[in-house]
Protein backbone atom coordinates (compact mmCIF):
# COMPACT_ATOMS: atom_id res chain seq x y z
CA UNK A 1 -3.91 -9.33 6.89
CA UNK A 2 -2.43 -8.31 3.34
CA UNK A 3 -4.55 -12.02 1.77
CA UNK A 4 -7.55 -10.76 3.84
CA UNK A 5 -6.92 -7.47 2.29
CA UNK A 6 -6.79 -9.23 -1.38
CA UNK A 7 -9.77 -11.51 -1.09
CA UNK A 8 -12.03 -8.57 -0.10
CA UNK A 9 -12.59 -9.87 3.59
CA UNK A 10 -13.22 -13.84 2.86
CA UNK A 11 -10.98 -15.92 4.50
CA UNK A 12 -9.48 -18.84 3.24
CA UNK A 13 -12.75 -21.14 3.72
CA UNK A 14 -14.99 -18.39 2.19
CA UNK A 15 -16.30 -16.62 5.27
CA UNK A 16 -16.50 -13.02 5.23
CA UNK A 17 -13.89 -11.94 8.55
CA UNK A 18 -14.16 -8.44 7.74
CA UNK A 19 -17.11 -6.78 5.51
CA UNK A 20 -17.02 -5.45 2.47
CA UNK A 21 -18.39 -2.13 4.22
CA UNK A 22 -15.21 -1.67 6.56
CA UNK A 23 -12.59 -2.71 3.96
CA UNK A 24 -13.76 0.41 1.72
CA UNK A 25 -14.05 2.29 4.89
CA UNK A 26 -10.54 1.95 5.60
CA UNK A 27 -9.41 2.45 1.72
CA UNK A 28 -11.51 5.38 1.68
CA UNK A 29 -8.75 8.62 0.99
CA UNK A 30 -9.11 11.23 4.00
CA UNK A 31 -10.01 14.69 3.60
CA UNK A 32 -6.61 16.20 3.97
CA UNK A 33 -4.62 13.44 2.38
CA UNK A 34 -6.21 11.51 -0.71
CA UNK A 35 -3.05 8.94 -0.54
CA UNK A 36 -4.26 7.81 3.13
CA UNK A 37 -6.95 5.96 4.39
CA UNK A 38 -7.37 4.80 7.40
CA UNK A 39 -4.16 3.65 8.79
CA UNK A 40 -3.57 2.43 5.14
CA UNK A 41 -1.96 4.28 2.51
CA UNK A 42 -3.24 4.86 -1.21
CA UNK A 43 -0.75 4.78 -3.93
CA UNK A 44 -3.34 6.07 -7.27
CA UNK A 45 -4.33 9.33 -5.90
CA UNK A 46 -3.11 12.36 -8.04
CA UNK A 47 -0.85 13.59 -4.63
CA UNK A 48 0.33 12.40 -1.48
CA UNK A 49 1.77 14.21 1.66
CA UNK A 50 4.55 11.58 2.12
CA UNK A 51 4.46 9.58 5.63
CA UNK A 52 7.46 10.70 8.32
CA UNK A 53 8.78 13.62 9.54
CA UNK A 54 8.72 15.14 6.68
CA UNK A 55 5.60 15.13 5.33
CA UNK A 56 5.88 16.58 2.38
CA UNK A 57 3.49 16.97 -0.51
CA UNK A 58 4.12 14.83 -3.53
CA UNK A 59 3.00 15.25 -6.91
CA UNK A 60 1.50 12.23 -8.28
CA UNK A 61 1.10 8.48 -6.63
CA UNK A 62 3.41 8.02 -3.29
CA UNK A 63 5.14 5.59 -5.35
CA UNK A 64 5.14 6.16 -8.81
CA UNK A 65 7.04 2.77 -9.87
CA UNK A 66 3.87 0.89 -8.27
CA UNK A 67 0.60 -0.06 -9.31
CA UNK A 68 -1.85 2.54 -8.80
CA UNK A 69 -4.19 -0.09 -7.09
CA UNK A 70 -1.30 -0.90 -4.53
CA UNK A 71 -2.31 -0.37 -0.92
CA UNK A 72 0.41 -0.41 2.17
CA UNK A 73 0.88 -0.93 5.55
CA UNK A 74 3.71 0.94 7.26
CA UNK A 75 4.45 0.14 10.68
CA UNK A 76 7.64 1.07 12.99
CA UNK A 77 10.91 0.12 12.10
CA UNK A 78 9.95 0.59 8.68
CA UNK A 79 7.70 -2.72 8.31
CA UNK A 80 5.67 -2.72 5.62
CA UNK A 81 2.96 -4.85 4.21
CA UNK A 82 1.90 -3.92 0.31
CA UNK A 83 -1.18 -5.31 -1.40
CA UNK A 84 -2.07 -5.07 -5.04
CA UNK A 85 -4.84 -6.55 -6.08
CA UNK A 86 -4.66 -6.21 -10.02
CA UNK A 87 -1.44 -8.57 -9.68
CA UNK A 88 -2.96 -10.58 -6.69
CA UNK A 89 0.78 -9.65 -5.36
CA UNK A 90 1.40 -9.37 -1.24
CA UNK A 91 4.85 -8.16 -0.27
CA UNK A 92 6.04 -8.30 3.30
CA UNK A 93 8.97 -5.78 4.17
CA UNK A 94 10.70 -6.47 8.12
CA UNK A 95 13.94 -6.48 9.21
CA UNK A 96 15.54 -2.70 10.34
CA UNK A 97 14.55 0.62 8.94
CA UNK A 98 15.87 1.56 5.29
CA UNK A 99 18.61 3.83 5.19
CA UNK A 100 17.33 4.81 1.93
CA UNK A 101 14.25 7.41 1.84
CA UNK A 102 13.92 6.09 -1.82
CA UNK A 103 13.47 2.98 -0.70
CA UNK A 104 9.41 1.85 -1.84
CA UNK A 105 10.66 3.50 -5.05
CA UNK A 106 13.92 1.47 -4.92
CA UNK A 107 12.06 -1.84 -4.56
CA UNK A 108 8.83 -1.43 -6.69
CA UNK A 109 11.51 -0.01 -9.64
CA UNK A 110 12.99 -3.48 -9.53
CA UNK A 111 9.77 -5.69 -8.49
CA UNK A 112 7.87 -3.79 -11.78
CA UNK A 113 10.72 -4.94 -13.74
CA UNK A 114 11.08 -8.80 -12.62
CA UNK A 115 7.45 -9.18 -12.73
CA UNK A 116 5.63 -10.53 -15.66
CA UNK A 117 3.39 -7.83 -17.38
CA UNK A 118 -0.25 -8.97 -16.24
């Protein structure tokens, strides 16, 4: 889904699986949340209210140590599936839930940093 995601619907013979129509449909920010899309979640909006329980508002990107053209997945048990298309970069989170509420901060702190500058 995530290289689906990053080459704009093609897949990897050059047909289009999903139109160009529905990916911006589902990027598009909602009314009440410009960090969310449908079922995806926006990082470059100017404030997010965070996913969870909590679901508080945020100041700024949902994860400011991203790229502001990252897109994400989040499924249960914390699953994750990131896409950012100015680095051509997919990241693919499983395992158990983070203890750590900081943790797409956490790991995009330390992924910005081993990454080479684009």
């Amino acid at each position: 889904m995530g290289q689906l995601v990053l080459d704009g619907g093609k897949a990897a013979d050059g047909r289009q699986i999903i139109s160009k129509a529905q990916l911006d449909a589902l990027m598009k920010p909602t009314k009440t949340n410009p960090s969310y899309g449908r079922l995806w979640w926006l990082n470059g909006a100017e404030y997010a209210i965070a996913p969870g329980a909590a679901a508080a508002r945020i100041n700024g990107q949902l994860i400011p140590a991203a790229p502001r053209d990252l897109v994400t997945a989040q499924g249960a048990q914390d699953r994750k599936l990131y896409v950012v298309p100015s680095r051509q970069l997919i990241v693919v989170r499983t395992g158990q839930a983070a203890p750590d509420r900081d943790f797409n901060q956490q790991l995009w702190l330390r992924l910005m940093k081993a990454a080479p500058p684009h």
